[in-house]
N, C-alpha and C. Protein backbone atom coordinates (compact mmCIF):
# COMPACT_ATOMS: atom_id res chain seq x y z
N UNK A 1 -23.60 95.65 0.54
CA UNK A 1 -22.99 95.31 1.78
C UNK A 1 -23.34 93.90 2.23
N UNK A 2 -24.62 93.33 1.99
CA UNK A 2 -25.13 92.21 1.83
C UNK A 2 -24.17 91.14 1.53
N UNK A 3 -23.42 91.35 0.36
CA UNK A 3 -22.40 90.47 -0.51
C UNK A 3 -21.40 90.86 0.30
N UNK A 4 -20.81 91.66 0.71
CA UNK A 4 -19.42 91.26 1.28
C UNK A 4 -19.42 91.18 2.80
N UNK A 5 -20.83 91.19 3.25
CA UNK A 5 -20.90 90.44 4.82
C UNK A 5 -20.76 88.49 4.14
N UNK A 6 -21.38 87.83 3.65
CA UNK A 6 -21.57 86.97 3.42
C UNK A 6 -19.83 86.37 3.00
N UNK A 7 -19.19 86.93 1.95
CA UNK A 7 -17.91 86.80 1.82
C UNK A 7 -17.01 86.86 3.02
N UNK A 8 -16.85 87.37 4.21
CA UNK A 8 -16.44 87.64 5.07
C UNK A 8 -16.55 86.24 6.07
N UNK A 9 -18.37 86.34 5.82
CA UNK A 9 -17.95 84.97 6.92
C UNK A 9 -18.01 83.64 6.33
N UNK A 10 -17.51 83.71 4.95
CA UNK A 10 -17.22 82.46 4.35
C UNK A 10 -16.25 82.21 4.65
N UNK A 11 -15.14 83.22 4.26
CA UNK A 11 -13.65 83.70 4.52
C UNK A 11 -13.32 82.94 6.21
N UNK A 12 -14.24 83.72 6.84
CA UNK A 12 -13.79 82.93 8.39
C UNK A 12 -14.07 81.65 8.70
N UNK A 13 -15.31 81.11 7.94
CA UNK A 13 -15.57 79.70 7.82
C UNK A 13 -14.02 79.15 7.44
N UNK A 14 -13.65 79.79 6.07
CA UNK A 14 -12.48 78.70 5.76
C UNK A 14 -11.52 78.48 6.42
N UNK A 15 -11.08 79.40 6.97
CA UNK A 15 -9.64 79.88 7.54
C UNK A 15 -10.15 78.85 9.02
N UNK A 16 -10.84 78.70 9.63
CA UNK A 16 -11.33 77.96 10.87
C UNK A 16 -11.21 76.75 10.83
N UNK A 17 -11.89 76.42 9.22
CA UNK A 17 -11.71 74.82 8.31
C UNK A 17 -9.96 74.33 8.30
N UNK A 18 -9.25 75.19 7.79
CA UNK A 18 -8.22 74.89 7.35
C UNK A 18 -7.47 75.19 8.74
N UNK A 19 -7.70 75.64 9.63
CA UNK A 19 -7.17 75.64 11.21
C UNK A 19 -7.21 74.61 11.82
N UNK A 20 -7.91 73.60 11.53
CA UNK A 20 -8.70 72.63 12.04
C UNK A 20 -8.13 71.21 11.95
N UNK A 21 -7.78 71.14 10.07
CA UNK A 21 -7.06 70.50 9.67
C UNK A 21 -5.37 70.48 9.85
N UNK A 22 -4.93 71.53 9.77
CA UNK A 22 -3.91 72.21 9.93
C UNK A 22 -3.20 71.43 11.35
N UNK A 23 -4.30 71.68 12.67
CA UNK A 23 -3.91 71.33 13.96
C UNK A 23 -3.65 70.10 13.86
N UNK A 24 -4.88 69.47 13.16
CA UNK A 24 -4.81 67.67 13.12
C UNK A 24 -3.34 67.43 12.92
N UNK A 25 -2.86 67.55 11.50
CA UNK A 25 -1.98 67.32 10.79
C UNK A 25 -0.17 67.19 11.60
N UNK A 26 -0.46 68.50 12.20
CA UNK A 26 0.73 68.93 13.17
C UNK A 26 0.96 67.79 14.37
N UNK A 27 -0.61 67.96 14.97
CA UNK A 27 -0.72 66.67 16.06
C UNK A 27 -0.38 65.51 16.11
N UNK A 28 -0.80 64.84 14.43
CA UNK A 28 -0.33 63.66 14.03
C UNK A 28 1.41 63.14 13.60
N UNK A 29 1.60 64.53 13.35
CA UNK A 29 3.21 64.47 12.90
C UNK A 29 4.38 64.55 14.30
N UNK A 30 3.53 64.94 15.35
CA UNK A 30 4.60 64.97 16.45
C UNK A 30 3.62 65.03 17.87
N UNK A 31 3.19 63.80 18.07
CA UNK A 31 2.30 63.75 19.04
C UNK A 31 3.24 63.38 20.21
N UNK A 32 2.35 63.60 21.54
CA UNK A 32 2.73 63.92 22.88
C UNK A 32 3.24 62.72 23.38
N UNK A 33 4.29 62.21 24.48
CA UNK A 33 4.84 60.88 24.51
C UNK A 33 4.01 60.91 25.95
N UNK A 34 2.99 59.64 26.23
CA UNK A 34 2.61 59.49 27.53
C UNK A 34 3.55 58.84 27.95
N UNK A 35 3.64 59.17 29.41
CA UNK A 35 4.50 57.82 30.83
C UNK A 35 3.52 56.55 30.52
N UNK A 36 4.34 55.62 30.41
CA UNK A 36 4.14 54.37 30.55
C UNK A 36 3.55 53.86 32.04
N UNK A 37 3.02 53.75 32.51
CA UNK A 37 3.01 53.31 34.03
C UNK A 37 2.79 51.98 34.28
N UNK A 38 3.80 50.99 34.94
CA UNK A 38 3.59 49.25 35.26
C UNK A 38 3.04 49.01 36.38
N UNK A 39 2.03 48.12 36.19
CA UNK A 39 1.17 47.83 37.34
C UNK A 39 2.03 46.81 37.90
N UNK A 40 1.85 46.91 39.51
CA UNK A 40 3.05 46.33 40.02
C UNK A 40 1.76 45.06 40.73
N UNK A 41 1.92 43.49 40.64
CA UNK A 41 0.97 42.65 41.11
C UNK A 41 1.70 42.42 42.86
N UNK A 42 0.97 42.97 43.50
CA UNK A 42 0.60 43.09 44.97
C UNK A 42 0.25 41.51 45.44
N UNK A 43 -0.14 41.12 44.79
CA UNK A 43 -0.77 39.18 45.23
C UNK A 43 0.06 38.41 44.39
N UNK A 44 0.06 37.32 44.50
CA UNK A 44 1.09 36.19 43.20
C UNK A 44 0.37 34.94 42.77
N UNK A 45 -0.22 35.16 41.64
CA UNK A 45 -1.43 34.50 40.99
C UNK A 45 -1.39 33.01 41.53
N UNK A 46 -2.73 32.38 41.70
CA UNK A 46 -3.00 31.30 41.74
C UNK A 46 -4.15 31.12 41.41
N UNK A 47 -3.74 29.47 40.31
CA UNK A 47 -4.65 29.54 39.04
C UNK A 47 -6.12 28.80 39.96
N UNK A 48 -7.04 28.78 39.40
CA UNK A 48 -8.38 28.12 39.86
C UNK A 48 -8.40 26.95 39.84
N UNK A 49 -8.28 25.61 40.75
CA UNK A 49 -8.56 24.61 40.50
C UNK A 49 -9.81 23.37 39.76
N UNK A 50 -9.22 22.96 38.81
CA UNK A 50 -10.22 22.70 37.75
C UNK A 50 -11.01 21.30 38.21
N UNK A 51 -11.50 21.17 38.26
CA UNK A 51 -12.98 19.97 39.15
C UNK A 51 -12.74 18.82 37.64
N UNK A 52 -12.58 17.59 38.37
CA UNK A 52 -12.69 16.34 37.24
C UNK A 52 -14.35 16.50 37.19
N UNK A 53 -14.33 15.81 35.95
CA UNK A 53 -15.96 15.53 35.48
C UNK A 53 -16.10 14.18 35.87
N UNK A 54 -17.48 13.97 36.45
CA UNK A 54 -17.76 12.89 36.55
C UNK A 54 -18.12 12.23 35.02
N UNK A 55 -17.61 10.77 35.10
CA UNK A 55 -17.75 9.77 33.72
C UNK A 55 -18.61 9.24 34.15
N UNK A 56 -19.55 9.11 33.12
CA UNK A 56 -20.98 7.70 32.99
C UNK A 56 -21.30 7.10 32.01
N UNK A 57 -21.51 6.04 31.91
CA UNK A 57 -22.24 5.46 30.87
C UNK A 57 -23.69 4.77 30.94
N UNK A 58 -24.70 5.26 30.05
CA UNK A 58 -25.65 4.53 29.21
C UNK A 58 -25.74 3.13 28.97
N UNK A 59 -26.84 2.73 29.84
CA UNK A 59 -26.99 1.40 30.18
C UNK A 59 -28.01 0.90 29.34
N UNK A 60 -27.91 0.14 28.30
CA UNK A 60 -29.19 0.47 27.04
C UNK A 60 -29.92 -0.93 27.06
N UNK A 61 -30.12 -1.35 28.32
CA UNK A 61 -30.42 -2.56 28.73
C UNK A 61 -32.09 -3.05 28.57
N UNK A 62 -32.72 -1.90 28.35
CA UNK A 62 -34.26 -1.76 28.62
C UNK A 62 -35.34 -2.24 27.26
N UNK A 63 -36.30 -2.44 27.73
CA UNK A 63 -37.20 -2.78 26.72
C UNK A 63 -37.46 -1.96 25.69
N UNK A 64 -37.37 -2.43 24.71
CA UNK A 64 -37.70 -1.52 23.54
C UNK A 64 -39.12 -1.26 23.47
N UNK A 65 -39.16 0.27 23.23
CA UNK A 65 -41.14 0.75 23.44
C UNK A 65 -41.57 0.69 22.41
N UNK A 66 -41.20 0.01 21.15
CA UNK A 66 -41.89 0.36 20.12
C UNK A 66 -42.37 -1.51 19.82
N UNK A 67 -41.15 -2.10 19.88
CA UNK A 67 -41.73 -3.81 20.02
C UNK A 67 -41.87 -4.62 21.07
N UNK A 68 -41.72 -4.07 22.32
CA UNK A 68 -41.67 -4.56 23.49
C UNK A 68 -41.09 -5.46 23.96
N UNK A 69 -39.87 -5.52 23.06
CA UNK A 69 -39.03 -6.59 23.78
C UNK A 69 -37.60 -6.61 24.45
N UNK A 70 -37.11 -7.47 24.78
CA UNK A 70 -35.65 -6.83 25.73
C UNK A 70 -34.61 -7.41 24.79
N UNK A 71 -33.55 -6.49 24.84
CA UNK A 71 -31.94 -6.68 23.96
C UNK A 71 -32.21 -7.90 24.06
N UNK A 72 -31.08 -9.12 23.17
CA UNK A 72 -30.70 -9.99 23.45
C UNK A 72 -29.36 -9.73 24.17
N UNK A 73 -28.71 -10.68 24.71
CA UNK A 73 -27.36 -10.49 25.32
C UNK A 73 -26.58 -11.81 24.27
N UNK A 74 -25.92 -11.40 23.38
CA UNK A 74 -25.21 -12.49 22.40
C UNK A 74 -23.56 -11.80 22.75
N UNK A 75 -23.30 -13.13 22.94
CA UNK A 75 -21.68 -12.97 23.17
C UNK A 75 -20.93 -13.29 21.64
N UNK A 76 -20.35 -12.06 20.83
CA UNK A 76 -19.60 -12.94 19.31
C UNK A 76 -18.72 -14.27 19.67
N UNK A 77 -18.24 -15.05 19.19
CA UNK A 77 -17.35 -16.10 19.49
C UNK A 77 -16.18 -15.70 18.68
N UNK A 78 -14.71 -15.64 19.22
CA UNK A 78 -14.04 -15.15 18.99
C UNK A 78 -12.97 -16.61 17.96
N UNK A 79 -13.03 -16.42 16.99
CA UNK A 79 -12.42 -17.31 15.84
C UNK A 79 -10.95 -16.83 16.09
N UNK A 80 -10.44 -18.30 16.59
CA UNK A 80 -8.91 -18.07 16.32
C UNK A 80 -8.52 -17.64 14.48
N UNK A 81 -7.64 -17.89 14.49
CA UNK A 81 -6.86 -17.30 13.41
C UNK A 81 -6.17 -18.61 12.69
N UNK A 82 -6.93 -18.80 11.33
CA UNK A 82 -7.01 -19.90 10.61
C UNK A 82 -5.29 -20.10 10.19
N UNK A 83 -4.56 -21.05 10.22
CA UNK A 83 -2.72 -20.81 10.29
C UNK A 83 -2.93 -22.13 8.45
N UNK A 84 -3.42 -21.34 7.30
CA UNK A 84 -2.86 -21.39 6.08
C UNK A 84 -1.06 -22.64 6.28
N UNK A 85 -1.51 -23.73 5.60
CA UNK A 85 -0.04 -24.28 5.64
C UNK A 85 0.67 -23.66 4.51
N UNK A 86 1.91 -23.56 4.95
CA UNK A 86 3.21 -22.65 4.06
C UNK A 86 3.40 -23.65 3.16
N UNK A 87 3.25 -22.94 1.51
CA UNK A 87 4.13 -23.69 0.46
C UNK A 87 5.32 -23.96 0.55
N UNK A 88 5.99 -24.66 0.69
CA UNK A 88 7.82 -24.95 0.72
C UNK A 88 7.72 -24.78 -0.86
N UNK A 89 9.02 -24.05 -0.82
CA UNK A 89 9.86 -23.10 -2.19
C UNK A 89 9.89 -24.07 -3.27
N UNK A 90 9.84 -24.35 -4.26
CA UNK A 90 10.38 -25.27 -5.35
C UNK A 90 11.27 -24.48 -6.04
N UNK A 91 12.20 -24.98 -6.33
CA UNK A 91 13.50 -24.63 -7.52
C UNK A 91 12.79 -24.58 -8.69
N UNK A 92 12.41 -23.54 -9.52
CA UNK A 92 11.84 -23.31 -10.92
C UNK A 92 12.30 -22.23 -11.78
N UNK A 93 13.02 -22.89 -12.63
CA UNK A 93 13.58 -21.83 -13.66
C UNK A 93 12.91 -22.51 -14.57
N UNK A 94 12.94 -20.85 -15.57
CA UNK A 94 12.51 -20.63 -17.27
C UNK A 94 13.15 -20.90 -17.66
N UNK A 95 13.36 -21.94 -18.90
CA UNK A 95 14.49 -22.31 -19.14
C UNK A 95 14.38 -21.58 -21.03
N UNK A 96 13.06 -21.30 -21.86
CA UNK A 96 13.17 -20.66 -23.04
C UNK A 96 11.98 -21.77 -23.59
N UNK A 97 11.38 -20.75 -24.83
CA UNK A 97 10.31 -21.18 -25.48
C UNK A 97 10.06 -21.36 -26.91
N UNK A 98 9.72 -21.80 -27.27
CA UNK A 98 8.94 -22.42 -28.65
C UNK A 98 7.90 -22.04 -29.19
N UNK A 99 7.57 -21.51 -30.50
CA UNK A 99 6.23 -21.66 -31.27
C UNK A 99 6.27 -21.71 -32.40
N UNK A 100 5.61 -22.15 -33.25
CA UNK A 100 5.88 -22.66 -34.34
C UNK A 100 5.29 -21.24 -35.03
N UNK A 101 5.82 -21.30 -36.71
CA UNK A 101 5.76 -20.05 -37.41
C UNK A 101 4.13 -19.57 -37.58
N UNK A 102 3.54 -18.57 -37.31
CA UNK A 102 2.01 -18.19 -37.66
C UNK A 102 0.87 -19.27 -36.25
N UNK A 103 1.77 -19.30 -35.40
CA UNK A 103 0.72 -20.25 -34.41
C UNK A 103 0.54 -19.57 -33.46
N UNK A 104 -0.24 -19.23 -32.43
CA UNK A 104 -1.03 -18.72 -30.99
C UNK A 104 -0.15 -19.84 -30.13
N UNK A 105 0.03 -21.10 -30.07
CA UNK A 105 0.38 -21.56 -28.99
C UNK A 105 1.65 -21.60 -28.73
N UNK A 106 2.24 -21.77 -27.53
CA UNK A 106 3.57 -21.43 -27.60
C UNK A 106 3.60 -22.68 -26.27
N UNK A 107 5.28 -23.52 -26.55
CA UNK A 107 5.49 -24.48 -25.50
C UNK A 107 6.52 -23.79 -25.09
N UNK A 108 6.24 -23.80 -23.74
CA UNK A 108 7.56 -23.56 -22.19
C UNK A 108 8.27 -24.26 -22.01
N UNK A 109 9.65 -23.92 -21.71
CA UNK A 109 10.66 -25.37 -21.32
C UNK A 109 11.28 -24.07 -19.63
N UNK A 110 10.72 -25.60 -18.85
CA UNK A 110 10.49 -25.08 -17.10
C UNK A 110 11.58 -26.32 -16.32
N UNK A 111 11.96 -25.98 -15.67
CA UNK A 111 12.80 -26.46 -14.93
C UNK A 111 12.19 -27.29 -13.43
N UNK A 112 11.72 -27.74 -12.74
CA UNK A 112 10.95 -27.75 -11.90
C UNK A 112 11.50 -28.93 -10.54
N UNK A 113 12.65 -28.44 -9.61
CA UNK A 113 13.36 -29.03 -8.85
C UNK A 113 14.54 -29.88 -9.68
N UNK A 114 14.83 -29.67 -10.74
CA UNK A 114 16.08 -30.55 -11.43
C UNK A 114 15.42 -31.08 -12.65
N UNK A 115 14.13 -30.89 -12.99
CA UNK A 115 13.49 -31.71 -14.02
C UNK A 115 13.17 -31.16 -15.00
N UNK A 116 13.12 -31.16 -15.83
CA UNK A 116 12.55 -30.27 -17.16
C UNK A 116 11.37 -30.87 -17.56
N UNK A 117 10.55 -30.06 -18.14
CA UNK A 117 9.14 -30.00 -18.32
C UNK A 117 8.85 -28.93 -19.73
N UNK A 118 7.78 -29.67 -20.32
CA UNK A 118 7.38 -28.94 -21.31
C UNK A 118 6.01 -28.41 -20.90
N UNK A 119 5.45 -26.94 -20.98
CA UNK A 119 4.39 -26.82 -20.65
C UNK A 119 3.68 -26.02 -22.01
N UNK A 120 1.95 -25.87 -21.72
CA UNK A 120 1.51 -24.52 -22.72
C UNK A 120 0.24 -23.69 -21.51
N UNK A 121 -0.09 -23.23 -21.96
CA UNK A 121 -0.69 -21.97 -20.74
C UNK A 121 -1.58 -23.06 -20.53
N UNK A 122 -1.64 -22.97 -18.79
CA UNK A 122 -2.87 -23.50 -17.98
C UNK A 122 -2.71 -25.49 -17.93
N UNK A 123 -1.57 -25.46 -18.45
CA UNK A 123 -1.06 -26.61 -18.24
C UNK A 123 -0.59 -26.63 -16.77
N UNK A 124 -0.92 -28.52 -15.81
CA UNK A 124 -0.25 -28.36 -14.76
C UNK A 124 0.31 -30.00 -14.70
N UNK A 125 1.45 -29.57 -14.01
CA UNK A 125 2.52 -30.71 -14.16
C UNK A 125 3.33 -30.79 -12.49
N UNK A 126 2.89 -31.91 -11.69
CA UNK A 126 3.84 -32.24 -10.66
C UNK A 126 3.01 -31.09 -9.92
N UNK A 127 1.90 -30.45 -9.67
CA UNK A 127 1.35 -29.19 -9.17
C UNK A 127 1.44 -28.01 -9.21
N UNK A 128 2.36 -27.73 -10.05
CA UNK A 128 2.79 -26.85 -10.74
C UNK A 128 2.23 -26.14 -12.06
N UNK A 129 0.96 -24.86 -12.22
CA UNK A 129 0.92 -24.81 -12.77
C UNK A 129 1.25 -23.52 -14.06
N UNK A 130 1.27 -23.33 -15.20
CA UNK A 130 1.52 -22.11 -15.97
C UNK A 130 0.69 -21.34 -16.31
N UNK A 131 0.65 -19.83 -15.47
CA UNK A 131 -0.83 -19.06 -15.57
C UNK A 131 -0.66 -18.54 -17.09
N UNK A 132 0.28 -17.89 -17.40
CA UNK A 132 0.85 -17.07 -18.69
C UNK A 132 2.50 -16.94 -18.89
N UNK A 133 2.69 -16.84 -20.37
CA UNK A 133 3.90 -16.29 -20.31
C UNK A 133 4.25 -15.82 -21.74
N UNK A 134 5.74 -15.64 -21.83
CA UNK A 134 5.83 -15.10 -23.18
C UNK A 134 7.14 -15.15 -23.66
N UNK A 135 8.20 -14.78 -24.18
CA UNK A 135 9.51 -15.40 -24.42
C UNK A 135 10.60 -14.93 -23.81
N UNK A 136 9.70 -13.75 -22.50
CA UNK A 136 10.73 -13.27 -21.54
C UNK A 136 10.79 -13.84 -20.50
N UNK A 137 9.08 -13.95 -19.85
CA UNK A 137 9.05 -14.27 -18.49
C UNK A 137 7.95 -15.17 -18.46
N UNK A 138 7.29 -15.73 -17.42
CA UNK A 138 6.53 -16.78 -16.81
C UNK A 138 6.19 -16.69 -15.66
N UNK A 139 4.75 -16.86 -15.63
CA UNK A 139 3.89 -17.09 -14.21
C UNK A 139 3.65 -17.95 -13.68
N UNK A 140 4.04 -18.87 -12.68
CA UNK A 140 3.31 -20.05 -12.70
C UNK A 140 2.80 -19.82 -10.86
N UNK A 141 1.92 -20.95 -10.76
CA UNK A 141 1.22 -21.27 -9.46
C UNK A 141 1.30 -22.91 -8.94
N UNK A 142 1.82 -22.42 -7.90
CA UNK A 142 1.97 -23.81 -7.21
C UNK A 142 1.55 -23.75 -5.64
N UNK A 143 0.74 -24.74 -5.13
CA UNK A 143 -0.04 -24.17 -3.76
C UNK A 143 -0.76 -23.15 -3.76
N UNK A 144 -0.62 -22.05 -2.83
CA UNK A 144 -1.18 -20.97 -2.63
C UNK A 144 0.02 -19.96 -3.27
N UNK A 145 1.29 -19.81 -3.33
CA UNK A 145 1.66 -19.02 -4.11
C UNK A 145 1.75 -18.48 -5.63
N UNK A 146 2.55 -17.83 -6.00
CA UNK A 146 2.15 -17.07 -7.53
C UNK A 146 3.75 -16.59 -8.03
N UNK A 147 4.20 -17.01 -8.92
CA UNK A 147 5.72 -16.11 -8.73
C UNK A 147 5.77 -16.31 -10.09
N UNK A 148 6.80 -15.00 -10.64
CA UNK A 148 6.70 -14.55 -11.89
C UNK A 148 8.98 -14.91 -12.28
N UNK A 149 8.72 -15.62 -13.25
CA UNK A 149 10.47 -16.85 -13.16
C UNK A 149 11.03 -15.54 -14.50
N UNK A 150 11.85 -14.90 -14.65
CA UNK A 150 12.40 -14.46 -16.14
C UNK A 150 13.54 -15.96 -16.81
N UNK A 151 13.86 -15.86 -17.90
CA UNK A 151 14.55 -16.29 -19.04
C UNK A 151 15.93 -16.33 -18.49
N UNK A 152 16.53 -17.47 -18.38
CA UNK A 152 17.85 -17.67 -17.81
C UNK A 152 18.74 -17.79 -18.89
C-alpha cells in the first residue's frame, strides 16, 4: 500500500505540473485586453530657464615658482607678405631633337620668343634654362617658373 500511496501522489504532483503549464500557455495565447487610460495634463508645461555661465579667463601673468621670474611680454612682429616679382610668359616651343648614333647626349632645337636655340641638358641660354628632356617633351626653367613644352 506503501507503493501505490506514493504513485498516487506523484500522479497528483503531475497532473498539478501540467495544470500549471497548461494555464500559462492558454494565458499567453489569449490574454486579457487592459483600458488604456490618457493622462489628461491639467497645467501646460513650462520649460526651466537655463542660467548663462559665467566666462573667465586665466591670467598667467605671475612669477614663475620654480625660477622666479616674471613672463616676458614679447609682441611677434607681424611680416607683411613678401610679393615674389611675376615671370612674364616667354613664347617657347620644342621644336625636335638630335643625337648622334650610340651617344648619351642629345641636342634640343627650342624656340625661345622667335629665336631658335640649340640646347643639351642644364644648358642656359638668354635665361632660359633646360632641366631634362627627351624626343617627346622638355622642361625648361626660366625665373621662378618650370613648364614642361611637348614636340610641335
Amino acid at each position: 500500500m506503501k507503493k501505490n500511496k506514493k504513485t498516487y501522489v506523484l500522479l497528483a504532483l503531475v497532473v498539478i505540473i501540467w495544470g500549471v503549464l497548461g494555464f500559462r500557455l492558454v494565458k499567453t495565447l489569449n490574454p486579457q485586453k487592459d483600458e488604456i487610460t490618457i493622462a489628461e495634463n491639467l497645467e501646460p508645461y513650462t520649460p526651466i530657464p537655463i542660467k548663462k555661465r559665467d566666462t573667465f579667463s586665466v591670467s598667467a601673468n605671475y612669477r614663475d615658482p620654480f625660477l622666479g621670474t616674471l613672463p616676458k611680454n614679447s609682441q611677434k612682429e607681424k611680416r607683411s607678405a613678401i610679393q615674389i616679382p611675376k615671370t612674364p610668359e616667354r613664347m617657347i616651343s620644342y621644336q625636335g631633337s638630335v643625337s648622334a648614333n650610340g651617344s648619351q647626349s642629345r641636342l634640343f632645337f627650342i624656340s625661345i620668343d622667335g629665336q631658335q636655340h640649340v640646347f643639351e641638358k642644364g644648358k642656359v641660354i638668354d635665361g632660359v634654362a633646360l632641366v631634362w628632356g627627351n624626343d617627346q617633351r622638355i622642361k625648361v626653367r626660366y625665373g621662378t617658373r618650370t613648364e614642361t613644352h611637348t614636340l610641335e
